[in-house]
Protein backbone atom coordinates (compact mmCIF):
# COMPACT_ATOMS: atom_id res chain seq x y z
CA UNK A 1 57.67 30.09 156.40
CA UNK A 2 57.18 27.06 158.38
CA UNK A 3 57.72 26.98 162.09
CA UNK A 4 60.21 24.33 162.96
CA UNK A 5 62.76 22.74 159.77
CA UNK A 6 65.80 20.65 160.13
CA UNK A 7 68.85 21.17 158.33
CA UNK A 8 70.70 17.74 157.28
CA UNK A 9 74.21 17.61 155.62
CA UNK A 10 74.09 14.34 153.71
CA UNK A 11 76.31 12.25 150.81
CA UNK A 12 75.03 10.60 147.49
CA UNK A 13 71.86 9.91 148.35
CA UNK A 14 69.29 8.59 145.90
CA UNK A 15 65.74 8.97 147.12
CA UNK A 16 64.54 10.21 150.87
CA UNK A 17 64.36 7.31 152.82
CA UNK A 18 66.27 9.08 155.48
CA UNK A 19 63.38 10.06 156.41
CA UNK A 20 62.38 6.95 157.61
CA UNK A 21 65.46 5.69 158.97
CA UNK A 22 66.22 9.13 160.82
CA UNK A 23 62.76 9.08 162.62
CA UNK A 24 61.94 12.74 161.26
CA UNK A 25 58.60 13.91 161.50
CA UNK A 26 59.05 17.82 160.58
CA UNK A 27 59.86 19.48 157.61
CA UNK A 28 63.42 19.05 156.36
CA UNK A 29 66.19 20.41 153.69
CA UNK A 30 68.78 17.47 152.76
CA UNK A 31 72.12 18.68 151.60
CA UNK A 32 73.06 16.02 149.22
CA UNK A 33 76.96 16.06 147.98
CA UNK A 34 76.95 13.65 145.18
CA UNK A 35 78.40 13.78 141.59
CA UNK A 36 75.32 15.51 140.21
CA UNK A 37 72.88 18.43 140.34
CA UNK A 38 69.59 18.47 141.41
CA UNK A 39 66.63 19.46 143.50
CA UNK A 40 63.48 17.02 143.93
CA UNK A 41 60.84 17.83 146.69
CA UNK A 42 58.68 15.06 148.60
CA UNK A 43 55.49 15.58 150.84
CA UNK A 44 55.19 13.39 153.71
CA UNK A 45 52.48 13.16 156.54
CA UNK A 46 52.17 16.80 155.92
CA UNK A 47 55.47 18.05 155.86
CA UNK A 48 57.79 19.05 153.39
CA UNK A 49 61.14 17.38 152.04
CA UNK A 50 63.85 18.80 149.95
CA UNK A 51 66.86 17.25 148.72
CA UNK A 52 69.16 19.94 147.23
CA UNK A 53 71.67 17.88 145.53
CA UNK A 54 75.37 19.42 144.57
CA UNK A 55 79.10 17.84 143.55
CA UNK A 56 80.48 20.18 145.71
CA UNK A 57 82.75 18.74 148.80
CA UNK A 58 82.69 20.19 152.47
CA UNK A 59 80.80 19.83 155.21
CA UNK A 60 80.83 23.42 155.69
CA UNK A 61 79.79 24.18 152.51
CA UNK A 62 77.02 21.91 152.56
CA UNK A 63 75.74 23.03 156.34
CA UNK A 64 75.59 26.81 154.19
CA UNK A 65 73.20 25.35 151.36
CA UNK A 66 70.92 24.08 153.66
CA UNK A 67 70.82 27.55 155.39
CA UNK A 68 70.74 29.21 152.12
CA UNK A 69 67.42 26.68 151.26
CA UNK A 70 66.11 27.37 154.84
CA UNK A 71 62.50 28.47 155.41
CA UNK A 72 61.80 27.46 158.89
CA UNK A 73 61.56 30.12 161.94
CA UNK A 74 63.49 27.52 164.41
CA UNK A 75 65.98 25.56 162.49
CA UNK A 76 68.04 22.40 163.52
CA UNK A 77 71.07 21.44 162.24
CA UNK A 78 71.29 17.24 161.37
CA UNK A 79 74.29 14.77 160.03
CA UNK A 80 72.20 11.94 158.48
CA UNK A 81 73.47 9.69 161.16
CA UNK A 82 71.29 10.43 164.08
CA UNK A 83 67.75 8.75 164.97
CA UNK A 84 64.62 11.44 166.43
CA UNK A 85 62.67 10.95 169.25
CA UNK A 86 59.03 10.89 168.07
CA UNK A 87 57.96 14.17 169.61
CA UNK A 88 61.16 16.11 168.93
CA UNK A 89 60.13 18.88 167.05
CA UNK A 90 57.85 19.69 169.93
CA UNK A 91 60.57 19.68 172.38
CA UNK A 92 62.24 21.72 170.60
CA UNK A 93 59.68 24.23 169.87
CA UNK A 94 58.27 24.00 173.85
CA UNK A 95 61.86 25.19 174.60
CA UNK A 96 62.33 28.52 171.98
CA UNK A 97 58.45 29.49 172.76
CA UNK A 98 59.85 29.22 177.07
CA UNK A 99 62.78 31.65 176.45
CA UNK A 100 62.03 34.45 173.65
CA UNK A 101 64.82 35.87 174.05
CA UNK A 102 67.02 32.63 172.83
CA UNK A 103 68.94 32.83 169.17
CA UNK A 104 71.01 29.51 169.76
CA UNK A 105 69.34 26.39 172.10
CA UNK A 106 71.64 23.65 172.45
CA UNK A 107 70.18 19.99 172.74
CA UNK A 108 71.10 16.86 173.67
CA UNK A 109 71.58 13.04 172.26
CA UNK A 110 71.39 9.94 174.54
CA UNK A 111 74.93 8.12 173.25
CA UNK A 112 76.63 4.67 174.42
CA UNK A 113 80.01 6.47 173.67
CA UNK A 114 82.32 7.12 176.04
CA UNK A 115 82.36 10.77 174.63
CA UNK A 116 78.84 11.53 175.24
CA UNK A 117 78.12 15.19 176.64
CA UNK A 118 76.88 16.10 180.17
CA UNK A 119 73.26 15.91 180.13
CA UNK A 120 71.59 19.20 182.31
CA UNK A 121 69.06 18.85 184.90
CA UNK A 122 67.11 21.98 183.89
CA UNK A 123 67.93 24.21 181.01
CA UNK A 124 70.14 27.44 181.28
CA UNK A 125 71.37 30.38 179.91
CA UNK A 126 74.87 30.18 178.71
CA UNK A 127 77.45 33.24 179.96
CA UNK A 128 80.28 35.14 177.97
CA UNK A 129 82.75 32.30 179.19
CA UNK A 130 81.02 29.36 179.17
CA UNK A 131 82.97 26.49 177.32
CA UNK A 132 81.02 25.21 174.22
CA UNK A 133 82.10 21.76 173.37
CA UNK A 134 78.96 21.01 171.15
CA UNK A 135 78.59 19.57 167.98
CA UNK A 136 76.24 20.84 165.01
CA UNK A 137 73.55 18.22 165.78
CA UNK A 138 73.03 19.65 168.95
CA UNK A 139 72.30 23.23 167.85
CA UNK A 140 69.29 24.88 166.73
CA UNK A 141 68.09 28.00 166.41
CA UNK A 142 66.27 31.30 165.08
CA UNK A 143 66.78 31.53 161.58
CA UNK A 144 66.00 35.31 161.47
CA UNK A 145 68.71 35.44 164.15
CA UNK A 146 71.38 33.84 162.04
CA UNK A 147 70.76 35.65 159.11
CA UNK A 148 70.63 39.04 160.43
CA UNK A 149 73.77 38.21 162.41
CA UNK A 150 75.41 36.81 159.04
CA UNK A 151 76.77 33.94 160.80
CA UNK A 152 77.97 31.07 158.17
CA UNK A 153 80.48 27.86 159.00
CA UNK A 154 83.77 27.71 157.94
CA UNK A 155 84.84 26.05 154.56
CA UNK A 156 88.43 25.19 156.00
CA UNK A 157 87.30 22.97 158.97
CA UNK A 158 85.15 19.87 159.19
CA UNK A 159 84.93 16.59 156.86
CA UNK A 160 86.02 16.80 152.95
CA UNK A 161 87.52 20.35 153.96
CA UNK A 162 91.66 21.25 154.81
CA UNK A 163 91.93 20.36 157.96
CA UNK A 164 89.69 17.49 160.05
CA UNK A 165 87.19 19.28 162.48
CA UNK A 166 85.99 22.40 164.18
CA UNK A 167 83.55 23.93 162.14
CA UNK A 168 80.96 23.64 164.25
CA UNK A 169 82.46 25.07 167.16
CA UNK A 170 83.64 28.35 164.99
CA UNK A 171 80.39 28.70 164.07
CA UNK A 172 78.99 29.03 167.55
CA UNK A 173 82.36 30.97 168.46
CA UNK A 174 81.51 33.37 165.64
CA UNK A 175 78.03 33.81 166.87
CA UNK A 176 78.34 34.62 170.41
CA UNK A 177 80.61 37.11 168.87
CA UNK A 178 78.27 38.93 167.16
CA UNK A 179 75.95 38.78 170.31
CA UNK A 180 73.89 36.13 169.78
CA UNK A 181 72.26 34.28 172.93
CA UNK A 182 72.88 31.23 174.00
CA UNK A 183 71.12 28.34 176.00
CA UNK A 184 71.66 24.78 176.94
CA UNK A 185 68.69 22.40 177.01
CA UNK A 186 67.24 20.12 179.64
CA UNK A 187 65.45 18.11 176.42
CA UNK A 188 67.05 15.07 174.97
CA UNK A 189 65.73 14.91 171.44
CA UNK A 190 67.27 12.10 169.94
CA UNK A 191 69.87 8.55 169.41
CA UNK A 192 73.52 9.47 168.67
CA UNK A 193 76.47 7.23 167.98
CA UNK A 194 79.65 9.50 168.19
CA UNK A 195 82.33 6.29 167.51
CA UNK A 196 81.06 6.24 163.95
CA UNK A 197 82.57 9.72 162.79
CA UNK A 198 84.14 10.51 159.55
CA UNK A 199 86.99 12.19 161.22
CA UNK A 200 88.08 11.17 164.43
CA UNK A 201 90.43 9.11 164.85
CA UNK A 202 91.66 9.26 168.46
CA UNK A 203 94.08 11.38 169.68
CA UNK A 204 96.92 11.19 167.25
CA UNK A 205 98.78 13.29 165.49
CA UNK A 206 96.08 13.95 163.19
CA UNK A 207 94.01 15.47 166.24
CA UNK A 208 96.37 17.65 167.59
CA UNK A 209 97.59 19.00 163.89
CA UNK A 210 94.01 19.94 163.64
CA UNK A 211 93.50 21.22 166.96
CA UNK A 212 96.81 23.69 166.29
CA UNK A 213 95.01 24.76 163.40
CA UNK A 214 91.60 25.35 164.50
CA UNK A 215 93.52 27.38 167.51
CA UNK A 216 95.60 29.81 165.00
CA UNK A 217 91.89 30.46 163.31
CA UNK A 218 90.30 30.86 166.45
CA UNK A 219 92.56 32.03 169.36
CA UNK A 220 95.95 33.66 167.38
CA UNK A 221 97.44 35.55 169.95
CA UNK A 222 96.15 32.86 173.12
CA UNK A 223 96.98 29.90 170.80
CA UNK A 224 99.83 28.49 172.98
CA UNK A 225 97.50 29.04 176.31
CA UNK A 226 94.46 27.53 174.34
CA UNK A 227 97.30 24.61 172.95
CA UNK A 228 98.66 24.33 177.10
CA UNK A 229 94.98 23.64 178.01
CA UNK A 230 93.87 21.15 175.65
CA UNK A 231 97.60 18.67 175.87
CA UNK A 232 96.94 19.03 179.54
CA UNK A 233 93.01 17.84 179.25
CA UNK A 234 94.22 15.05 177.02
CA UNK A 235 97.48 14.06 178.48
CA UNK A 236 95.70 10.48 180.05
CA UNK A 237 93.52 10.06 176.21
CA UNK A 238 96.21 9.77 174.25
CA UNK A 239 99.75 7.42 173.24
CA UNK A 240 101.54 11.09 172.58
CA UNK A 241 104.00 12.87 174.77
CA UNK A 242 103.30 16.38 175.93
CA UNK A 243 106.00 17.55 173.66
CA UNK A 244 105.06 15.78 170.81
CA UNK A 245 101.61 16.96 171.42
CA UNK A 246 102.89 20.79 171.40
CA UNK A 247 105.10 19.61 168.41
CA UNK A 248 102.01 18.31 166.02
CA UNK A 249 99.85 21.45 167.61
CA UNK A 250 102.60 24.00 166.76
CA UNK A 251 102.97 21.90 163.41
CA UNK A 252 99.11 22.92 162.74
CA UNK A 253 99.38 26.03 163.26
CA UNK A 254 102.03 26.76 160.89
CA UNK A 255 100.11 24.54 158.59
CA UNK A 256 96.95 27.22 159.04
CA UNK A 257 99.09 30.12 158.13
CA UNK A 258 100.53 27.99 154.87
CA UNK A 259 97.01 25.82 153.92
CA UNK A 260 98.17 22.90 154.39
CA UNK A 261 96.87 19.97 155.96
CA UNK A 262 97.93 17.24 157.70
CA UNK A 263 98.11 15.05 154.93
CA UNK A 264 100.29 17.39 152.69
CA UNK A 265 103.13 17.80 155.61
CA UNK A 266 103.47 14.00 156.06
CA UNK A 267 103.20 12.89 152.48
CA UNK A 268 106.94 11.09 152.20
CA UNK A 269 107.34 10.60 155.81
């Protein structure tokens, strides 16, 4: 087992230079959605590559084959869009060796984007309530921890999957559930640019379909509270009336219940 291993969810990729272009200097497990099946290894600078190459669809599904591959004590989860700062892994490490008693350290990106997170001025353990708006780039975390806890992401939310987005935020959901602790980084390891995403697409009626959704999976017998929270956070974001917000987010969460997604109850309209 090596000490520190990212996790990337990648599509129809043809050799490694990711590697390159993603700044990684660590060992790392590519899951590669393409039209074939495969597994090819590289060795780099002393580190360890592995492309694990499936025609499956889902980001889910492909975040749980690179866990399934996983041999690294700290793990990071990766989308192949993000660029490493050269010392990274030690960051990381520095941070999980500073609190033992950490399963899940949260990290953050320097972004452009208007959406970018709040960076922390020192790092901090998170509490039962704390709000966890973080995407699957940011986390990493004790692999031992995850697998004992049996914590895997959804195969209903996220890109290529039912409905748009929110696996990564059941996942974490799921853990604290199942006790796992939490912590929020001081460390910036890395470039992110959140406009370029596969799924969002402002705050439509796509967005709040999804959001009713992920709510009925997440919250069922809060949903309306959780659904009065976020049309009142987004009231000034988006084109959308607060009733047609409720309407679309109600419209989701029947669409849960039924499997459908959003594109199924519009197709005709």
């Amino acid at each position: 087992m090596s000490r520190f291993e990212i996790l990337c969810v990648t599509m129809h990729q043809k050799d490694f230079s990711k590697i390159k272009q993603m700044n990684i200097n660590s060992d790392v497990v590519f899951a590669n959605q393409a039209d074939t099946t495969a597994m090819d290894e590289l060795e780099f600078n002393g580190h360890c590559a592995r492309m694990i190459t499936t025609d499956t669809r889902g980001v889910g599904v492909n975040r749980n084959l690179a866990l399934m591959y996983a041999k690294g004590e700290i793990c990071l989860f990766a989308d192949d869009d993000v660029t490493y700062d050269d010392d990274m892994e030690e960051r990381v490490l520095r941070e999980f060796d500073a609190h033992p008693d950490a399963d899940v350290i949260i990290f953050h990106f320097d972004t452009d984007s208007d959406r970018k997170q709040v960076k922390y001025a020192k790092t901090k353990k998170c509490g039962r309530f704390t709000r966890m708006p973080w995407g699957g780039v940011r986390i990493a975390c004790r692999l031992d921890s995850i697998r004992k806890a049996n914590v895997w992401f959804t195969t209903l939310f996220g890109g290529g999957c039912i409905f748009p987005s929110g696996e990564d935020s059941m996942w974490l959901t799921e853990a604290r559930r199942k006790g796992l602790t939490f912590y929020v980084s001081k460390e910036t390891i890395g470039k992110l640019d959140f406009e370029n995403s596969s799924w969002f697409t402002g705050f439509d009626e796509k967005m709040y379909y999804g959001k009713g959704a992920f709510y009925q999976a997440t919250h069922p017998k809060t949903k309306n509270l959780w659904m009065l929270y976020f049309a009142m956070r987004t009231v000034k974001k988006s084109n959308l009336s607060v009733s047609d917000m409720f309407k679309w987010m109600k419209c989701g969460s029947r669409g849960y219940i039924e499997m459908k997604g959003f594109q199924s109850v519009t197709k005709g309209k």
